[in-house]
Protein backbone atom coordinates (compact mmCIF):
# COMPACT_ATOMS: atom_id res chain seq x y z
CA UNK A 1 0.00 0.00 0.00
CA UNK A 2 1.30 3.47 -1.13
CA UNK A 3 2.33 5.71 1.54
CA UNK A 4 1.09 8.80 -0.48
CA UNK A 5 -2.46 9.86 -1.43
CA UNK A 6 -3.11 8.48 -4.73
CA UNK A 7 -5.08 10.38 -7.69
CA UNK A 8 -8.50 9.07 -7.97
CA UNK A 9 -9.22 10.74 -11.19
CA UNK A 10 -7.69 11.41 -14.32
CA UNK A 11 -6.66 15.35 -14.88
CA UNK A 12 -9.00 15.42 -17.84
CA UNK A 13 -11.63 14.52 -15.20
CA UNK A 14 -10.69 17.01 -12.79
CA UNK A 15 -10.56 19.80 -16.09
CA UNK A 16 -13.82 18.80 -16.99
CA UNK A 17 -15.03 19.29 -13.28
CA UNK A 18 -13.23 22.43 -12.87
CA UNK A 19 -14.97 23.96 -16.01
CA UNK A 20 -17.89 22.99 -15.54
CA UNK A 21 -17.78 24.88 -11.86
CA UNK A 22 -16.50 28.01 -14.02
CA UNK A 23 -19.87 27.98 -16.10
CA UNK A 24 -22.00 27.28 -13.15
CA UNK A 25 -20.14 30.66 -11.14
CA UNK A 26 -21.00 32.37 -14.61
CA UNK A 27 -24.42 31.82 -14.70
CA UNK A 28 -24.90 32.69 -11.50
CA UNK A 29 -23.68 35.67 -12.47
CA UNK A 30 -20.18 35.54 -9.55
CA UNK A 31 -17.62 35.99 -12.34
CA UNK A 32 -15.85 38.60 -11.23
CA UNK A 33 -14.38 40.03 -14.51
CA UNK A 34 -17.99 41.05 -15.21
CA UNK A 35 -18.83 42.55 -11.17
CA UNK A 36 -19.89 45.96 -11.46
CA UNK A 37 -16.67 46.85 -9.28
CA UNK A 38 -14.33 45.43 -12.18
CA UNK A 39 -16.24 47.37 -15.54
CA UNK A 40 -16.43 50.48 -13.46
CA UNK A 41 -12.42 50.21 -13.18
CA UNK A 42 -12.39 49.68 -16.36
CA UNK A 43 -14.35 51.88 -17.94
CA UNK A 44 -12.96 54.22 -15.76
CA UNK A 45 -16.40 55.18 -13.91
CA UNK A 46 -15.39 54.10 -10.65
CA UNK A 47 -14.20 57.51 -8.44
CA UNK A 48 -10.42 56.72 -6.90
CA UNK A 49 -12.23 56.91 -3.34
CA UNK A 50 -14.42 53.66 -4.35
CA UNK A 51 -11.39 51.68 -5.96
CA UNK A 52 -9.44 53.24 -2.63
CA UNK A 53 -11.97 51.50 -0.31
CA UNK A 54 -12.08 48.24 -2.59
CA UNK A 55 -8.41 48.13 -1.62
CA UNK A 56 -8.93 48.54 1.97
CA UNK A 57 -11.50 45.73 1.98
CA UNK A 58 -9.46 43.24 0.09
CA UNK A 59 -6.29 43.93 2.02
CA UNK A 60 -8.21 42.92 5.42
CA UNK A 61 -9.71 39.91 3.49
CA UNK A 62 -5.98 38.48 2.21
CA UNK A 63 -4.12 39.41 5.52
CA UNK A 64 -6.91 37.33 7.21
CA UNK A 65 -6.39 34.55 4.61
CA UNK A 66 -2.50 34.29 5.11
CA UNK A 67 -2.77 34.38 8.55
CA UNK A 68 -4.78 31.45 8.44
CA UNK A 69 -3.42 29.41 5.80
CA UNK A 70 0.14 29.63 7.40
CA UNK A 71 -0.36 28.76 10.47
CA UNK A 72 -1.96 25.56 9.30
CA UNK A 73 0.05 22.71 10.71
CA UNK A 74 2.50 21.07 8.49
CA UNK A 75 1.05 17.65 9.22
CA UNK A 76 -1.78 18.74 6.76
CA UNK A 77 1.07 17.86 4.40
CA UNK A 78 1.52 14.19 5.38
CA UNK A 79 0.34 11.48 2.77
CA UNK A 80 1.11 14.21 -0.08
CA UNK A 81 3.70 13.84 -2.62
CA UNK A 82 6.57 15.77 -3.02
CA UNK A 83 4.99 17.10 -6.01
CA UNK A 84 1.97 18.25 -4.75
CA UNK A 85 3.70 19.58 -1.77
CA UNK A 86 5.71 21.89 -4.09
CA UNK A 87 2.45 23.26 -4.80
CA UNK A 88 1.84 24.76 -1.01
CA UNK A 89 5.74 26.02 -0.90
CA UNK A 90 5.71 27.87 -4.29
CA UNK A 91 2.30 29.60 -3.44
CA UNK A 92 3.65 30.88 -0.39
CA UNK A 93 6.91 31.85 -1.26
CA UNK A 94 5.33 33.87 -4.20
CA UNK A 95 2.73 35.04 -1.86
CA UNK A 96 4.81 35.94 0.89
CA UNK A 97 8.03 37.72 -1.10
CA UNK A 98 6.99 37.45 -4.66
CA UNK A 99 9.57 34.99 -5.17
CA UNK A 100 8.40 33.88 -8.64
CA UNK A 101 7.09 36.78 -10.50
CA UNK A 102 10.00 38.39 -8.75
CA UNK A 103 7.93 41.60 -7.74
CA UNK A 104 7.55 41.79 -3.57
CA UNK A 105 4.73 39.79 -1.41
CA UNK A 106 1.39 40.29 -2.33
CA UNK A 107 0.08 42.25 0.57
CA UNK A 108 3.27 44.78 -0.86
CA UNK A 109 1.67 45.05 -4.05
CA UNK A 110 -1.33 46.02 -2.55
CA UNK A 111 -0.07 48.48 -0.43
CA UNK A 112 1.93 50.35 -3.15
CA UNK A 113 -1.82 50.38 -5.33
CA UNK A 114 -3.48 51.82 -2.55
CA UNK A 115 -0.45 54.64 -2.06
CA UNK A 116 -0.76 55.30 -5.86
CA UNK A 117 -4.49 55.67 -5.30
CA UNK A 118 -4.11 57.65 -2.35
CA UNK A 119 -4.67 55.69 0.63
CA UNK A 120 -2.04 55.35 3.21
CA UNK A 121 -0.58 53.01 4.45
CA UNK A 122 -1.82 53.52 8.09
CA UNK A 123 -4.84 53.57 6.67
CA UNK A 124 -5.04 50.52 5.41
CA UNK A 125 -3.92 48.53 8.08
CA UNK A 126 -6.17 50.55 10.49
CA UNK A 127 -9.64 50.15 7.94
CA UNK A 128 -12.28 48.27 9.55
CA UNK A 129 -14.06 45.60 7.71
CA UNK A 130 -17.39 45.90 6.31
CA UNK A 131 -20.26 43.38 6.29
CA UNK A 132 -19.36 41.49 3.01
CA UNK A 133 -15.38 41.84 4.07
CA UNK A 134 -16.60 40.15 7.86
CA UNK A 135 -18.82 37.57 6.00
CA UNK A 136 -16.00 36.26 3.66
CA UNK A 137 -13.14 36.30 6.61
CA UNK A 138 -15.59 34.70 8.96
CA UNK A 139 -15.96 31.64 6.67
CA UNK A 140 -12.31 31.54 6.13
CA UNK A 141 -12.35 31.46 10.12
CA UNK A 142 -14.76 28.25 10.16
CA UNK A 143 -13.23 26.40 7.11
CA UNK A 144 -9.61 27.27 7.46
CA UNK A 145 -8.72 25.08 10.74
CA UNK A 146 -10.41 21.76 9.45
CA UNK A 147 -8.07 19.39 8.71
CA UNK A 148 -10.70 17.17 6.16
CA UNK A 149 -10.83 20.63 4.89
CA UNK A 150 -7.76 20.84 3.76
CA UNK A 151 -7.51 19.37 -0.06
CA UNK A 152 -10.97 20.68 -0.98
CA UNK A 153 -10.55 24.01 0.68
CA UNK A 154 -7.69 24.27 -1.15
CA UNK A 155 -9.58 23.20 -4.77
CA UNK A 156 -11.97 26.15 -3.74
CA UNK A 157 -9.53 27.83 -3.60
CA UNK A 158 -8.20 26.95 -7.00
CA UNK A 159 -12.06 27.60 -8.08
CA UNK A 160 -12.11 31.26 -6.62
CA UNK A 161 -8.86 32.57 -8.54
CA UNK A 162 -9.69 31.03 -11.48
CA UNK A 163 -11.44 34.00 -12.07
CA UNK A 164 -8.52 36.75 -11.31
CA UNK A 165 -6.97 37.04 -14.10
CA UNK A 166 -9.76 37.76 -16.04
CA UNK A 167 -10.89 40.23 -13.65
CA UNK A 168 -7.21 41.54 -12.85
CA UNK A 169 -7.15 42.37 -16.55
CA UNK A 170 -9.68 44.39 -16.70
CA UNK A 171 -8.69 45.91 -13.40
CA UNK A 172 -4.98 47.25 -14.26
CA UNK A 173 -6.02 48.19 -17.37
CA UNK A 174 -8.31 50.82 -16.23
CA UNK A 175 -6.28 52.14 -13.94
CA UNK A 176 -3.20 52.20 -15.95
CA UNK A 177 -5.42 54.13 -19.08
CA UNK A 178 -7.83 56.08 -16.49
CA UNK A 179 -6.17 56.84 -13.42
CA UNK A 180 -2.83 57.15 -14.13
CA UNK A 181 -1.46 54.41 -12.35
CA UNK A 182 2.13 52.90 -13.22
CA UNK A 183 2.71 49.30 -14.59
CA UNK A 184 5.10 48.72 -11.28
CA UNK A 185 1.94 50.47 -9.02
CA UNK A 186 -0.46 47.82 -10.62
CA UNK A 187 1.74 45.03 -10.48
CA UNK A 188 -0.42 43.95 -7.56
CA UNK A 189 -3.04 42.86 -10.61
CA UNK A 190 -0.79 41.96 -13.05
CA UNK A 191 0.37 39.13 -11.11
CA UNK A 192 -2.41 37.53 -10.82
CA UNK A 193 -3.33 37.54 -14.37
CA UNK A 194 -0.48 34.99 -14.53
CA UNK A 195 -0.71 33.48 -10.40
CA UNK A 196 -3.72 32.62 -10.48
CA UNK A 197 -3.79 30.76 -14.05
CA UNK A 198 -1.27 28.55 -12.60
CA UNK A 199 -3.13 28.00 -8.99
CA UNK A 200 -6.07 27.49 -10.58
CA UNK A 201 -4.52 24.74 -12.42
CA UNK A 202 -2.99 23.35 -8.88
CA UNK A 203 -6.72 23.42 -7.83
CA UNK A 204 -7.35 20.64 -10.26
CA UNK A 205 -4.37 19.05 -9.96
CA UNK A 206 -5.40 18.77 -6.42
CA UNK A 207 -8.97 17.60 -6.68
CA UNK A 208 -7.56 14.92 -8.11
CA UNK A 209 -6.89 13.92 -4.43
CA UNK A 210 -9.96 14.00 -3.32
CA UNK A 211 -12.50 11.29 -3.37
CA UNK A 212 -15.11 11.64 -6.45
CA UNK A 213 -18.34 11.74 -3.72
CA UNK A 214 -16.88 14.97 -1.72
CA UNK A 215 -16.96 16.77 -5.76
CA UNK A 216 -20.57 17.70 -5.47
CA UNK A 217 -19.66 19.38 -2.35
CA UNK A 218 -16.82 20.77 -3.46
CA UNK A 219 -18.86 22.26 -6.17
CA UNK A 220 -21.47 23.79 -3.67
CA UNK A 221 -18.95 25.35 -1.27
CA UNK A 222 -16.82 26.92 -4.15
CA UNK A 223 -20.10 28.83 -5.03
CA UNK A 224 -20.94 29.82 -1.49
CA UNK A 225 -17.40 31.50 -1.34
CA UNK A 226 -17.73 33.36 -4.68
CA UNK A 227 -21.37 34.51 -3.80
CA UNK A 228 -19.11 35.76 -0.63
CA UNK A 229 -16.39 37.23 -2.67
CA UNK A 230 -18.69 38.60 -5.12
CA UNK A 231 -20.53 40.60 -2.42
CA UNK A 232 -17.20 41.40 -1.16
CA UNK A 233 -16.15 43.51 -4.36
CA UNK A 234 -19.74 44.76 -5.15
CA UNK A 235 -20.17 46.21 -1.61
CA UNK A 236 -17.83 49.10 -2.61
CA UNK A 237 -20.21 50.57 -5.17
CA UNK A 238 -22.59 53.64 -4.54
CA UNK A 239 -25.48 50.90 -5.15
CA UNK A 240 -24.26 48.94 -2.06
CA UNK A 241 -23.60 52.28 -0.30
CA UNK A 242 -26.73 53.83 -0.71
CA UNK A 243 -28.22 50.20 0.23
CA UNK A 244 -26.10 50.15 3.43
């Protein structure tokens, strides 16, 4: 018997799986390239203030995320192949110090946006979170610690930025031709066009892991966390703040 967690599927399964999820977010109307957040950016409709706050509300949603996700105990690992655990050491790394794309961490990247935008860094780190924000970090609280958790969180994951690029496409393009904003102060977007291809790819490469009855709720959770991100990004608009 194999000491490492075998592949129950094929990766043309898990492909298959993984698009079909992508048309399912889309017709629920979740992809986030097409949010009103994202056109309004790029259009250039969206005042600095609203793509200001946008940043505040993502930074507290990704600090909350890393400080979860590394703290996770490095059993979680065990039964994984070296392969696959290559996977959880490159993300970091290139989350952490933006050792791949050669840039700076992530949270970095967002900072210097923000600055270029006009929101300080104090600021930032001192901006509360608002309803959609608490929503979204309070299911990372619940899901986050739970060791069966692990593989398909991390395939949700995989789900949830399959949809950045996209949407950081549009993004740094409007502010590069609307607001003025540098290549180097949007690299924060422009990484992701190319991150999150790849670690949406690890998010099939890791549902191959996981046994073919937990897919259906695999499928139903990634949806439940982009209706949560979807809020997220929407609940900067005037719509959302004249609704609050």
């Amino acid at each position: 018997m194999s000491e490492f967690i075998e592949p129950v599927a094929t990766l043309d399964e898990a492909h298959e799986f993984m698009a079909e999820l992508r048309e399912a977010q889309k017709r629920e109307g979740l992809w986030l390239a097409y949010s009103p957040f994202s056109q309004r950016v790029f259009k250039g409709e969206a005042p600095r203030e609203e793509i200001g706050e946008w940043c505040k509300q993502f930074f507290l949603a990704l600090t909350h995320f890393h400080r979860g996700a590394h703290s996770r105990p490095r059993t979680r690992l065990t039964g994984l192949r070296p392969e696959y655990k290559k996977f959880f050491w490159e993300n970091r790394i290139e989350e952490e110090y933006g050792a791949l794309s050669n840039t700076a961490g992530h949270v970095e990247l967002l900072l210097r946006v923000a600055e270029a935008l006009g929101v300080s860094r104090i600021d930032m780190v001192t901006a509360k979170p608002n309803a959609a924000t608490r929503a979204v970090m309070d299911r990372a609280s619940r899901t986050l610690p739970d060791p069966d958790d692990f593989l398909p969180g991390s395939v949700v994951t995989g789900a949830l930025e399959a949809m950045n690029p996209e949407a950081s496409t549009a993004i740094s393009q409007g502010l590069m031709k609307h607001y003025g904003i540098s290549e180097r102060d949007a690299q924060f977007f422009t990484v992701h066009i190319y991150a999150d291809a790849e670690h949406a790819e690890v998010g099939a490469q890791l549902l191959r892991l996981v046994p073919k009855e937990r897919w259906p709720a695999i499928k139903d959770q990634a949806l439940e966390a982009s209706r949560g991100f979807y809020a997220m990004w929407a609940s900067v608009t005037p719509q959302a703040q004249q609704a609050a």
